[in-house]
C-alpha atoms as a PDB file:
ATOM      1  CA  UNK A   1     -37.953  93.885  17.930  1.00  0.00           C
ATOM      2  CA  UNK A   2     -36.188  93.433  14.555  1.00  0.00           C
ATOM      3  CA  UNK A   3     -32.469  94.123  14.131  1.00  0.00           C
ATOM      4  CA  UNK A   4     -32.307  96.659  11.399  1.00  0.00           C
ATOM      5  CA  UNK A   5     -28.480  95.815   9.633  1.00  0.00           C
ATOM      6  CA  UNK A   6     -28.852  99.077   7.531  1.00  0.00           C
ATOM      7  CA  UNK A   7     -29.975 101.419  10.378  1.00  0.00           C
ATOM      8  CA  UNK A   8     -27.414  99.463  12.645  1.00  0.00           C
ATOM      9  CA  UNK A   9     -24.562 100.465   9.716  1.00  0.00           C
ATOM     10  CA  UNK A  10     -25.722 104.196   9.739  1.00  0.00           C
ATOM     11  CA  UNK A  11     -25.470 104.469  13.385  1.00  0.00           C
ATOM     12  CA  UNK A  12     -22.250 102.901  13.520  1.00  0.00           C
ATOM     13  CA  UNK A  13     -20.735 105.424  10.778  1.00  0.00           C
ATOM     14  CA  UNK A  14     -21.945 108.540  13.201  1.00  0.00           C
ATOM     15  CA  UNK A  15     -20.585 106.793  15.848  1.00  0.00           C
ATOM     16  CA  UNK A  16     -17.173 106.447  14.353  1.00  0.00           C
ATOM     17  CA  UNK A  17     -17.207 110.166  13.048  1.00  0.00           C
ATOM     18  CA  UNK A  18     -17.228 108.672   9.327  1.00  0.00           C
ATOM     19  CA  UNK A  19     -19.476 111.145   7.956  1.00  0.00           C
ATOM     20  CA  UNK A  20     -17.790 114.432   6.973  1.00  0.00           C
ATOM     21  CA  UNK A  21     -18.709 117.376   9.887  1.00  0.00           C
ATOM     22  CA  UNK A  22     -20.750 120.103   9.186  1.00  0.00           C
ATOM     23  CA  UNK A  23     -18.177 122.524   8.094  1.00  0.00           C
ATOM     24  CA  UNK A  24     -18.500 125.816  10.004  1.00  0.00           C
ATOM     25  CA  UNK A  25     -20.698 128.596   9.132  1.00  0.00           C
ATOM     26  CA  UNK A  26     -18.397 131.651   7.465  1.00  0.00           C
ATOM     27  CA  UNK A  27     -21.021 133.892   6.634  1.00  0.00           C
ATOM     28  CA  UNK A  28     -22.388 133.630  10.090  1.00  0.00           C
ATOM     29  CA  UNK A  29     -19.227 133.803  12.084  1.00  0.00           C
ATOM     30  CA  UNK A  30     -17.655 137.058   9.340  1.00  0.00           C
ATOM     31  CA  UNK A  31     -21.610 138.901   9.444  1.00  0.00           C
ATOM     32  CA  UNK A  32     -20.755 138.788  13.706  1.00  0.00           C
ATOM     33  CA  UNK A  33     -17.124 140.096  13.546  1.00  0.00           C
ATOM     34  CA  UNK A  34     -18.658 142.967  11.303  1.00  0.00           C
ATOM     35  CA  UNK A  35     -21.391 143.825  14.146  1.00  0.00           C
ATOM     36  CA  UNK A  36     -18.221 143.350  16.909  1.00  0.00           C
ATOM     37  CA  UNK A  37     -16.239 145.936  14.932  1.00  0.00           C
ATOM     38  CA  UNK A  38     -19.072 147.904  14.107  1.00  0.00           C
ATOM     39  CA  UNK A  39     -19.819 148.301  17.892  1.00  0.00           C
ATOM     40  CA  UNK A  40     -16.672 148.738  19.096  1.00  0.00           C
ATOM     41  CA  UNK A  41     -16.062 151.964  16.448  1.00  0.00           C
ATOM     42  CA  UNK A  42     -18.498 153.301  17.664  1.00  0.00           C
ATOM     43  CA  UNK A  43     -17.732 152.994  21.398  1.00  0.00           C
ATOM     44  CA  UNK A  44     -14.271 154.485  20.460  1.00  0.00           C
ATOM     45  CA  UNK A  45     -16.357 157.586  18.666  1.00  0.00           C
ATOM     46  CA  UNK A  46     -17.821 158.103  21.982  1.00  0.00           C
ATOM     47  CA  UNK A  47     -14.608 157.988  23.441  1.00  0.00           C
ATOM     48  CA  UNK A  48     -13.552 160.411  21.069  1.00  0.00           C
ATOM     49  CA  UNK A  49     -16.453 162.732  22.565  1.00  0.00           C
ATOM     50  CA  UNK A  50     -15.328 162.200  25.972  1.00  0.00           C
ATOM     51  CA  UNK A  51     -11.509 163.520  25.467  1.00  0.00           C
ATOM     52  CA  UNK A  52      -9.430 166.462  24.500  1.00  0.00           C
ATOM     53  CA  UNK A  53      -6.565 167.516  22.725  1.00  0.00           C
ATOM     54  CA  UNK A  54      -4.294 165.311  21.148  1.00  0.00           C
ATOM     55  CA  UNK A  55      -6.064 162.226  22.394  1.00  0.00           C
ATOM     56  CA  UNK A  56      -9.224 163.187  20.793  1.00  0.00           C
ATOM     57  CA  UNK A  57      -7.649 163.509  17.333  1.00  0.00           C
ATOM     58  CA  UNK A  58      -5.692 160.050  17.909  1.00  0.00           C
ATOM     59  CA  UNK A  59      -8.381 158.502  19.207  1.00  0.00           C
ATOM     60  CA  UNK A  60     -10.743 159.845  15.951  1.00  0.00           C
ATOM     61  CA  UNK A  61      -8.272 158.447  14.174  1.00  0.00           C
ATOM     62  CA  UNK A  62      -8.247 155.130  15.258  1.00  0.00           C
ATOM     63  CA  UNK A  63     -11.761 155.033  14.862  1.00  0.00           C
ATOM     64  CA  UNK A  64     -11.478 155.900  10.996  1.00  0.00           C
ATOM     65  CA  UNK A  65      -9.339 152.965  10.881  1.00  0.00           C
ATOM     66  CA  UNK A  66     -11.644 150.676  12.631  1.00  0.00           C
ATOM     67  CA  UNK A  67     -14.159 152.005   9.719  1.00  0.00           C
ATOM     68  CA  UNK A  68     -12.086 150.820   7.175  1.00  0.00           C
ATOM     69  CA  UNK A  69     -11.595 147.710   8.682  1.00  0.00           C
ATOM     70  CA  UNK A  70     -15.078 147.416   8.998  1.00  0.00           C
ATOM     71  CA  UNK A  71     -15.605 148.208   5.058  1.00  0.00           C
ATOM     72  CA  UNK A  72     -12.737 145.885   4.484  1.00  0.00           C
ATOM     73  CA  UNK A  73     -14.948 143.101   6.485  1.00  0.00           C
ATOM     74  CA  UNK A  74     -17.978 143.686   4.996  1.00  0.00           C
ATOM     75  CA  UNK A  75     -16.239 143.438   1.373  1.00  0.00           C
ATOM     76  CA  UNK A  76     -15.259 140.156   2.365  1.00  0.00           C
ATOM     77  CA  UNK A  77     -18.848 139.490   3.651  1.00  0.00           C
ATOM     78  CA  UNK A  78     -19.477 140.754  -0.073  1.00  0.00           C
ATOM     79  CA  UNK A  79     -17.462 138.321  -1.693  1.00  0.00           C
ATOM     80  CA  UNK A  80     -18.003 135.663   0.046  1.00  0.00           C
ATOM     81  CA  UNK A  81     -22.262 135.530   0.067  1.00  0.00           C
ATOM     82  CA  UNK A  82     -22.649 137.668  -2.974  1.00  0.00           C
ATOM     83  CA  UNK A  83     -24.913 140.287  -0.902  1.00  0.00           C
ATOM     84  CA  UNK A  84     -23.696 143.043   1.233  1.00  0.00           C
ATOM     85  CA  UNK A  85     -24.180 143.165   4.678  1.00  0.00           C
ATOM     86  CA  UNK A  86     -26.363 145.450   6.436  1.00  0.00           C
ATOM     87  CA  UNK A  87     -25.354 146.962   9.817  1.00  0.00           C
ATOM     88  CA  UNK A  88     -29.020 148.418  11.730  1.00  0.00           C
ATOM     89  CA  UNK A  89     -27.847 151.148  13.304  1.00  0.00           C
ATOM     90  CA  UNK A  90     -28.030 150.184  17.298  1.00  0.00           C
ATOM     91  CA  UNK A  91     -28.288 152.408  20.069  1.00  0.00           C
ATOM     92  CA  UNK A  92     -25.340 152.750  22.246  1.00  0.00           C
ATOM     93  CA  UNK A  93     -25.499 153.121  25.982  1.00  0.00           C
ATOM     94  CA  UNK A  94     -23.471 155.886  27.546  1.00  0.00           C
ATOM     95  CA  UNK A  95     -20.817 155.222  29.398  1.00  0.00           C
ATOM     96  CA  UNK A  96     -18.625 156.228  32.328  1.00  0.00           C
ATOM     97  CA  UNK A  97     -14.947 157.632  30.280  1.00  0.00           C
ATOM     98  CA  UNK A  98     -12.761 155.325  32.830  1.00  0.00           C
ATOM     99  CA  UNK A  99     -14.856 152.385  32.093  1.00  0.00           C
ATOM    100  CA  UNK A 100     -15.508 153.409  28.250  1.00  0.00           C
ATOM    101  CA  UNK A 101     -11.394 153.473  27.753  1.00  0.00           C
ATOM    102  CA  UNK A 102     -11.490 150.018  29.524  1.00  0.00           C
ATOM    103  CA  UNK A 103     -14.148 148.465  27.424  1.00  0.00           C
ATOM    104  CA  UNK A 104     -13.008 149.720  24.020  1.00  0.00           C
ATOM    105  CA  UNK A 105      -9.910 148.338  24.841  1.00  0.00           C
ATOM    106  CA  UNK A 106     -10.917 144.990  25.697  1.00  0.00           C
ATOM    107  CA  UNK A 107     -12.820 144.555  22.772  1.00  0.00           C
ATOM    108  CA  UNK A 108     -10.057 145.661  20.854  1.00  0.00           C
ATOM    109  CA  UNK A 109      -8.032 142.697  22.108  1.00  0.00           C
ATOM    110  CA  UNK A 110     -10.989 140.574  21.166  1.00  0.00           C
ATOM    111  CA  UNK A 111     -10.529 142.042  18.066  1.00  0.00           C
ATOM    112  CA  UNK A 112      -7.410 141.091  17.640  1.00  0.00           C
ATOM    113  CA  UNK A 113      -7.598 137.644  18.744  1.00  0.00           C
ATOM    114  CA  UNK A 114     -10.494 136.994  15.869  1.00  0.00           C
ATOM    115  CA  UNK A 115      -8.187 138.786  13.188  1.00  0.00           C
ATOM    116  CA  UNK A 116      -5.641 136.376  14.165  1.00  0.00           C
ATOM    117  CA  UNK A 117      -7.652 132.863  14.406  1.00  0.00           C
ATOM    118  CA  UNK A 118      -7.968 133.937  10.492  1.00  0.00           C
ATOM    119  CA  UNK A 119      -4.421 134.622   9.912  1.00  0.00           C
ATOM    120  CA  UNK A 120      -4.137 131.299   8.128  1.00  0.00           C
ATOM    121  CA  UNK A 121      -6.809 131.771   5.269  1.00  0.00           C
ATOM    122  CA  UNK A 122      -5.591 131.234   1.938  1.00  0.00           C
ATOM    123  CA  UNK A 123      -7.816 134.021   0.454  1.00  0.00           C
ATOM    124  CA  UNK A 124      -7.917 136.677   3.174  1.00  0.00           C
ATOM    125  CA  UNK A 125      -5.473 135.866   5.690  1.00  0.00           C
ATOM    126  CA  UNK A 126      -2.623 138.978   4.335  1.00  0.00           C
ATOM    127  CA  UNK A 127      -6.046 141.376   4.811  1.00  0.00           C
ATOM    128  CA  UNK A 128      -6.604 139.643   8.802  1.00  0.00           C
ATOM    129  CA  UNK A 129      -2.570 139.866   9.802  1.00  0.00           C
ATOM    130  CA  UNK A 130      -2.590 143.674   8.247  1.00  0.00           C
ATOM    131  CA  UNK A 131      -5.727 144.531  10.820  1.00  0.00           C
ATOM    132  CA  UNK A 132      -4.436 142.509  13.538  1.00  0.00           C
ATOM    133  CA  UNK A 133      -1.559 144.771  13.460  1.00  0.00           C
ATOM    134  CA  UNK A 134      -3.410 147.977  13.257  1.00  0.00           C
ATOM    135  CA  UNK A 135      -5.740 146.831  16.072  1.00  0.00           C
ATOM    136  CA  UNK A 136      -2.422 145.805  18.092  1.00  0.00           C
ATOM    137  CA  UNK A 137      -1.278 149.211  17.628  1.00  0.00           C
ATOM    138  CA  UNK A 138      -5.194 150.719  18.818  1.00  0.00           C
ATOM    139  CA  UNK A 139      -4.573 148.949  22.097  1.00  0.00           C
ATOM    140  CA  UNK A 140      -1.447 150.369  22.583  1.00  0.00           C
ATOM    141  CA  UNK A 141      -3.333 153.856  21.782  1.00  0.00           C
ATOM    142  CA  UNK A 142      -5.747 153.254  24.617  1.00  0.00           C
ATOM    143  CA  UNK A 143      -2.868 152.160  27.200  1.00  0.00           C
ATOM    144  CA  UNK A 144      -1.517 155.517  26.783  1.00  0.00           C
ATOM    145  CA  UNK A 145      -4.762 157.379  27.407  1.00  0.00           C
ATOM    146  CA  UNK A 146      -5.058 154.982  30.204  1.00  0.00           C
ATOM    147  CA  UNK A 147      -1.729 155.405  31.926  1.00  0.00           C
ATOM    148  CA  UNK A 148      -2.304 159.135  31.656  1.00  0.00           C
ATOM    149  CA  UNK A 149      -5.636 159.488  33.399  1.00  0.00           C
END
């Protein structure tokens, strides 16, 4: 077996992280926060369904704001790929009103947590701290309705 120096020298440069990672993938990571959202507004529409009063109307409006977060997303999306993304319309399972309060408000905090970890970018990160805030504020929303039922 022949000792390859050049082969040897590549290996050695992956070995010693010397080659530039593969940066992550934007587009693929923004076109999944837009289906997250997406899903999660319309959970919180059926949770609209399922209530009365004033927490219907608060909770309808919450969801219009998770819509315009959602537009807001996909404008980035827009920006950032040059194409617009497209959302297939999925079907939604039904589910039980405790457990649909619970669920809407977990992703919510997910939500939140993904608004924040792009807090930080230089382009968009004013647009990610404003939604963070609103979403902070939809989880607050949803403690009420829960602390009431």
């Amino acid at each position: 077996m022949e000792y390859d120096k050049e082969m040897a020298a590549r290996v050695w440069k992956r070995v010693q992280g010397s080659q530039k990672p593969e940066p992550p993938d934007q587009a693929g990571a923004l076109w999944q926060m837009i289906r997250q959202v997406w899903q999660t507004a319309m959970l919180c529409g059926q949770l609209a369904r399922q209530l009365s009063g004033e927490d219907r109307q608060r909770v309808q409006t919450m969801t219009r704001q998770m819509q315009s977060q959602l537009d807001c997303l996909k404008g980035i999306y827009a920006l950032q790929t040059g194409k617009r993304p497209q959302v297939s319309r999925e079907p939604m399972e039904q589910v039980a009103p405790g457990d649909l309060l619970r669920l809407c408000y977990g992703r919510i905090m997910q939500a939140i947590a993904r608004y924040e970890a792009q807090a930080e970018d230089p382009e968009y990160g004013r647009i990610f701290r404003d939604m963070s805030q609103q979403a902070q504020g939809h989880g607050k929303l949803l403690l009420e309705i829960l602390g009431r039922k």
